[in-house]
C-alpha atoms as a PDB file:
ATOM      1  CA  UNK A   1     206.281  73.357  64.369  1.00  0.00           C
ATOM      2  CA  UNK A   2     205.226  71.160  67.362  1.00  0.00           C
ATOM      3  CA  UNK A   3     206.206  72.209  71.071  1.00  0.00           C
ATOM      4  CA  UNK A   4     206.680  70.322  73.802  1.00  0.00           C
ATOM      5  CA  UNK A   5     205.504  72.170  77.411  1.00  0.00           C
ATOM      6  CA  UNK A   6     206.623  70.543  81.101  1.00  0.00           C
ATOM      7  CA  UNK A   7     205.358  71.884  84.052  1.00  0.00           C
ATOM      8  CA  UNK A   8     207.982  71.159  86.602  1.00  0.00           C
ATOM      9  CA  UNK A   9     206.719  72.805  89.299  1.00  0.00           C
ATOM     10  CA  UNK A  10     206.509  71.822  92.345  1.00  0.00           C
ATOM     11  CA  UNK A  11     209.235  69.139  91.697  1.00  0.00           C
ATOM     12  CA  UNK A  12     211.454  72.009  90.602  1.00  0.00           C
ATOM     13  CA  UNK A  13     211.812  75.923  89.209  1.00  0.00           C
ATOM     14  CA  UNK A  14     214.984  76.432  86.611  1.00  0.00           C
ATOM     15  CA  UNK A  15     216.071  79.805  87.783  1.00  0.00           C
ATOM     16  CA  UNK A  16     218.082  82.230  85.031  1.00  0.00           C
ATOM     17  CA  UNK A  17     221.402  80.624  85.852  1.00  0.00           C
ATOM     18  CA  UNK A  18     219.841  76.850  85.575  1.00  0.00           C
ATOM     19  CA  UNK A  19     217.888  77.431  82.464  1.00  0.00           C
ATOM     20  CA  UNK A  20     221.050  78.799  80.874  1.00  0.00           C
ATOM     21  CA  UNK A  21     223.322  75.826  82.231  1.00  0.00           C
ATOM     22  CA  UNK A  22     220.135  73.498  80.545  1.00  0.00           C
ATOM     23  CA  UNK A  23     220.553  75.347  76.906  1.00  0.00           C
ATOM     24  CA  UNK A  24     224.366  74.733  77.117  1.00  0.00           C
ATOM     25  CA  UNK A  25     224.324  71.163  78.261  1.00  0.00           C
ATOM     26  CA  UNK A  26     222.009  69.958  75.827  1.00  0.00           C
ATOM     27  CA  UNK A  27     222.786  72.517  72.008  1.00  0.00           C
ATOM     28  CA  UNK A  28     220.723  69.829  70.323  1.00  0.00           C
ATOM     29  CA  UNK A  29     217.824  71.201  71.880  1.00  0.00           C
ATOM     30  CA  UNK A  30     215.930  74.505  71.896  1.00  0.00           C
ATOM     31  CA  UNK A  31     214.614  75.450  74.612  1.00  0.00           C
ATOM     32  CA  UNK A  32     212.229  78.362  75.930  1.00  0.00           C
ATOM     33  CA  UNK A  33     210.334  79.373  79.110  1.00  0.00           C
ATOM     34  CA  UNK A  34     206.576  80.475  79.440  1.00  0.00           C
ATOM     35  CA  UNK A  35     205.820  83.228  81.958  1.00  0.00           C
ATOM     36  CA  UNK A  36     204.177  80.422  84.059  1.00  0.00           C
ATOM     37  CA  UNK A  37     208.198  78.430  84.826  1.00  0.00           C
ATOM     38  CA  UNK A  38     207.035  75.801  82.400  1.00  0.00           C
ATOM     39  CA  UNK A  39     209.573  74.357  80.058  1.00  0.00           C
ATOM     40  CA  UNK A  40     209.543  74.568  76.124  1.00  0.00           C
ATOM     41  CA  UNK A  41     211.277  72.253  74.254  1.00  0.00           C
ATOM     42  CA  UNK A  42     210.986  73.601  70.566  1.00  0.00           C
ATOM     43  CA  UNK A  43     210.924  71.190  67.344  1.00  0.00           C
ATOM     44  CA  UNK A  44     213.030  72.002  64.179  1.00  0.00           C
ATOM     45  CA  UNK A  45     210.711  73.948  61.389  1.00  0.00           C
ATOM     46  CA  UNK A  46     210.332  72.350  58.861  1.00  0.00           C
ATOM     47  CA  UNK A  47     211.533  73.312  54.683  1.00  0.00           C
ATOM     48  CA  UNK A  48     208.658  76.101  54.540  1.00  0.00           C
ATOM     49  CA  UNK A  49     208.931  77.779  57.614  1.00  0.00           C
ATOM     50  CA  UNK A  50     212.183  77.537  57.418  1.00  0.00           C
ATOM     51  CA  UNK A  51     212.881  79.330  53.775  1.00  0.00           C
ATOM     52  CA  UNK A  52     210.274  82.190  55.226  1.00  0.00           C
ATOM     53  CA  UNK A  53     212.321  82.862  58.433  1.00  0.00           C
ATOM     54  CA  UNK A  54     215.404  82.970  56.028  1.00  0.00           C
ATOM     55  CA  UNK A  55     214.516  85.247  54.073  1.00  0.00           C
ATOM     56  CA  UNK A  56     212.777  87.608  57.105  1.00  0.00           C
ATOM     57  CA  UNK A  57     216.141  87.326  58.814  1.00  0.00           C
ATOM     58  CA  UNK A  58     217.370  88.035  55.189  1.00  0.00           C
ATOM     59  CA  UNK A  59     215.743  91.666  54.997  1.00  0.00           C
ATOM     60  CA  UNK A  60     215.737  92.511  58.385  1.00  0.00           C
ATOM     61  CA  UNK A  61     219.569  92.189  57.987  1.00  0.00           C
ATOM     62  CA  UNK A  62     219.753  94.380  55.315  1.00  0.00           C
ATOM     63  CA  UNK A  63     217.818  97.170  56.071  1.00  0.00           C
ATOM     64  CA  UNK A  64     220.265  96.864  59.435  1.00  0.00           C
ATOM     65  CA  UNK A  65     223.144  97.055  57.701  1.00  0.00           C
ATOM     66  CA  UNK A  66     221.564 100.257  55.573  1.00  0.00           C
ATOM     67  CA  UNK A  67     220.206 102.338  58.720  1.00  0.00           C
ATOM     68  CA  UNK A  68     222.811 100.879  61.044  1.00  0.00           C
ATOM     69  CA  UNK A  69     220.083 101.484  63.853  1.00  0.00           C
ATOM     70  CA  UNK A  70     220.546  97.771  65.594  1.00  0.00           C
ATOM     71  CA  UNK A  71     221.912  94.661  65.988  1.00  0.00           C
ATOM     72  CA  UNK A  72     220.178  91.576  64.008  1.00  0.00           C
ATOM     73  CA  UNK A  73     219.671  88.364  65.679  1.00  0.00           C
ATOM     74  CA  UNK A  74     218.913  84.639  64.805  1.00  0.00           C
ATOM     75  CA  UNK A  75     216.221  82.230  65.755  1.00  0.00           C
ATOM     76  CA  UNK A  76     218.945  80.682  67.977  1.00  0.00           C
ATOM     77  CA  UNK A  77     218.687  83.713  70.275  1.00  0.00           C
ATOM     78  CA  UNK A  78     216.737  83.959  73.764  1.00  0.00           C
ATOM     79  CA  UNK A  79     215.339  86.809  74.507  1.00  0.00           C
ATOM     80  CA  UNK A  80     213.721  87.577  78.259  1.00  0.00           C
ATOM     81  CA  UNK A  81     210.542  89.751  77.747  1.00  0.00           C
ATOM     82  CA  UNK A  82     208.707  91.829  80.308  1.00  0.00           C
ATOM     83  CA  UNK A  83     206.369  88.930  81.504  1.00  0.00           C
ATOM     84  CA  UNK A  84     209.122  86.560  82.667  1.00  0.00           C
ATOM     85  CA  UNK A  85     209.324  84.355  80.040  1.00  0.00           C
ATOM     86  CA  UNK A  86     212.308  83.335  77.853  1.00  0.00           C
ATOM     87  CA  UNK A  87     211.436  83.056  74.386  1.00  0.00           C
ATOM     88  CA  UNK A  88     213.303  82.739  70.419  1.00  0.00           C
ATOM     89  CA  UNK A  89     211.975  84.722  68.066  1.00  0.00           C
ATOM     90  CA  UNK A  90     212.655  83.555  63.963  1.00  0.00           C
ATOM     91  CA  UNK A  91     214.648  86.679  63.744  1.00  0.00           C
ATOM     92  CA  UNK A  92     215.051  90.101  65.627  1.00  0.00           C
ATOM     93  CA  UNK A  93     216.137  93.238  65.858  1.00  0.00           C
ATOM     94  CA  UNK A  94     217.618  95.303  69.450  1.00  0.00           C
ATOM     95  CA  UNK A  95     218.251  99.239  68.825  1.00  0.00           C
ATOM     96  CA  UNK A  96     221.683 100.106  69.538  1.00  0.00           C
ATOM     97  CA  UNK A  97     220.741 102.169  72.435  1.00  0.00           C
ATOM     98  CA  UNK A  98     219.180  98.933  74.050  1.00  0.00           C
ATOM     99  CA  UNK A  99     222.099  96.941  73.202  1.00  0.00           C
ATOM    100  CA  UNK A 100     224.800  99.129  74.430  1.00  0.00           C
ATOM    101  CA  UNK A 101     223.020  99.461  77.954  1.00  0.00           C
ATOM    102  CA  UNK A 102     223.700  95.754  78.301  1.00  0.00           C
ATOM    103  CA  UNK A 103     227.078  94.759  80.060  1.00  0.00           C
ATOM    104  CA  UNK A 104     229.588  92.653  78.605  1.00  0.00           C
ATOM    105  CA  UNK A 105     228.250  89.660  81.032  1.00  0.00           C
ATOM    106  CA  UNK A 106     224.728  90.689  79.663  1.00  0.00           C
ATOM    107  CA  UNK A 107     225.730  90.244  76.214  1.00  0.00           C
ATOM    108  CA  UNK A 108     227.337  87.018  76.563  1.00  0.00           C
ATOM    109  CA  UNK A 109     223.953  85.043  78.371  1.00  0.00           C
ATOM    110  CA  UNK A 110     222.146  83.223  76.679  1.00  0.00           C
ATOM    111  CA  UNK A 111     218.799  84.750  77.194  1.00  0.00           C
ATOM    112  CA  UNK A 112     219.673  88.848  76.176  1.00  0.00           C
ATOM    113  CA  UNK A 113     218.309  90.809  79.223  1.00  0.00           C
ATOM    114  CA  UNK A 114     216.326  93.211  76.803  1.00  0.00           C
ATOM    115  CA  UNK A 115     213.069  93.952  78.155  1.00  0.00           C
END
């Protein structure tokens, strides 16, 4: 997989509500954010990778569904982690107590505030 990094800054700095505007106005993309501001812009995986995070997402769903300890998420998902940045994991998994501290607005963004 092959990245893509801009540095933007000082011409500009995408806050939360821009970088979420950028995702939606351009789903062909996929986009994350280092720690540092910079913008990711994230190539496809290719067959390989691709099968492996399957099947990851595969198990990690199942044992979910079994313990019923979480919520499951795709590769397609943002997450915001402690350092700043805005990254997509190939799969993951929120405990329910996490998830139900989010609000319904929380929920809905496109970056989970789950740090």
């Amino acid at each position: 997989m092959t990245a893509i990094v801009l540095n933007l800054k000082p011409l500009i700095e995408l806050n939360d509500d821009q970088f979420e505007q950028l995702c939606r106005n351009h789903r062909d993309l996929n986009f994350e954010r280092t720690a540092k501001g910079e913008l990711v812009i994230v190539s496809p995986v290719g067959s390989e990778g691709g099968s492996r995070e399957a099947g990851l997402i595969g198990r990690l769903f199942a044992w979910n569904e079994q313990t019923r300890l979480g919520i499951v998420f795709s590769s397609s998902t943002g997450f915001r982690l402690p350092n700043g940045a805005i990254r997509s994991p190939d799969a993951a998994w929120v405990s329910i107590d996490r998830w139900e501290n989010l609000t319904p607005e929380q929920r809905k963004k496109v970056c989970a505030a789950v740090s």
